[in-house]
Protein backbone atom coordinates (compact mmCIF):
# COMPACT_ATOMS: atom_id res chain seq x y z
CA UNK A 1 7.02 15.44 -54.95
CA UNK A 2 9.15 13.84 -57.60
CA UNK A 3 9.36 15.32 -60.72
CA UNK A 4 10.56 13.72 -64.23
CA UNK A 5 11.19 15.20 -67.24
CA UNK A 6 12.10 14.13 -70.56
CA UNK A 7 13.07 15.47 -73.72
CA UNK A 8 14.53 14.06 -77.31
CA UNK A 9 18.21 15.24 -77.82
CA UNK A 10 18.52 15.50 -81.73
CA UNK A 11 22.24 15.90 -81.58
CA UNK A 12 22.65 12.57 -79.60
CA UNK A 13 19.24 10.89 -80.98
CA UNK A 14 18.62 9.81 -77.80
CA UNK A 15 15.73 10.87 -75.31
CA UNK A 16 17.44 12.84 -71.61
CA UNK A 17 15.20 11.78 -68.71
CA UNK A 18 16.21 14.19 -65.64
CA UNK A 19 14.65 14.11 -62.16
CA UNK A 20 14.25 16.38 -59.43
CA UNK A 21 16.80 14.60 -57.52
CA UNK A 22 19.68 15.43 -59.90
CA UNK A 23 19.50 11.80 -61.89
CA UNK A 24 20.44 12.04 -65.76
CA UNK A 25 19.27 8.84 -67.39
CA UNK A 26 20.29 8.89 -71.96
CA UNK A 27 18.31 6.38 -73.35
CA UNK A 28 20.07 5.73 -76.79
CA UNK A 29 17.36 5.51 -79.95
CA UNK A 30 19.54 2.98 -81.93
CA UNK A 31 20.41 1.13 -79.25
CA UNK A 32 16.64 0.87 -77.75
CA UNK A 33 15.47 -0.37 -81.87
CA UNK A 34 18.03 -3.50 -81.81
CA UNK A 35 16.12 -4.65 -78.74
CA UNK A 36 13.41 -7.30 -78.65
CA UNK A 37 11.34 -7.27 -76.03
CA UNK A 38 8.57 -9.83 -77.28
CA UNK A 39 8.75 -11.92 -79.81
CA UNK A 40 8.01 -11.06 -83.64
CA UNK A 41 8.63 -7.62 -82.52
């Protein structure tokens, strides 16, 4: 079974997604709002 968790890092303001496997994934919050995705968004 793969597990995923995810929690917001207030010293980094960024949300840590770890997996059962051992990955570490740092999704950046500032980085993440400066991208557009669809437009007028």
């Amino acid at each position: 079974m793969n597990m995923i968790y995810a929690t917001y890092n207030i010293h980094h303001n960024s949300i840590d997604v770890y997996t059962h496997a051992g990955y570490f994934l740092r999704i950046d919050c500032n980085r993440a709002e400066e991208l557009k995705t669809t437009p007028c968004s």
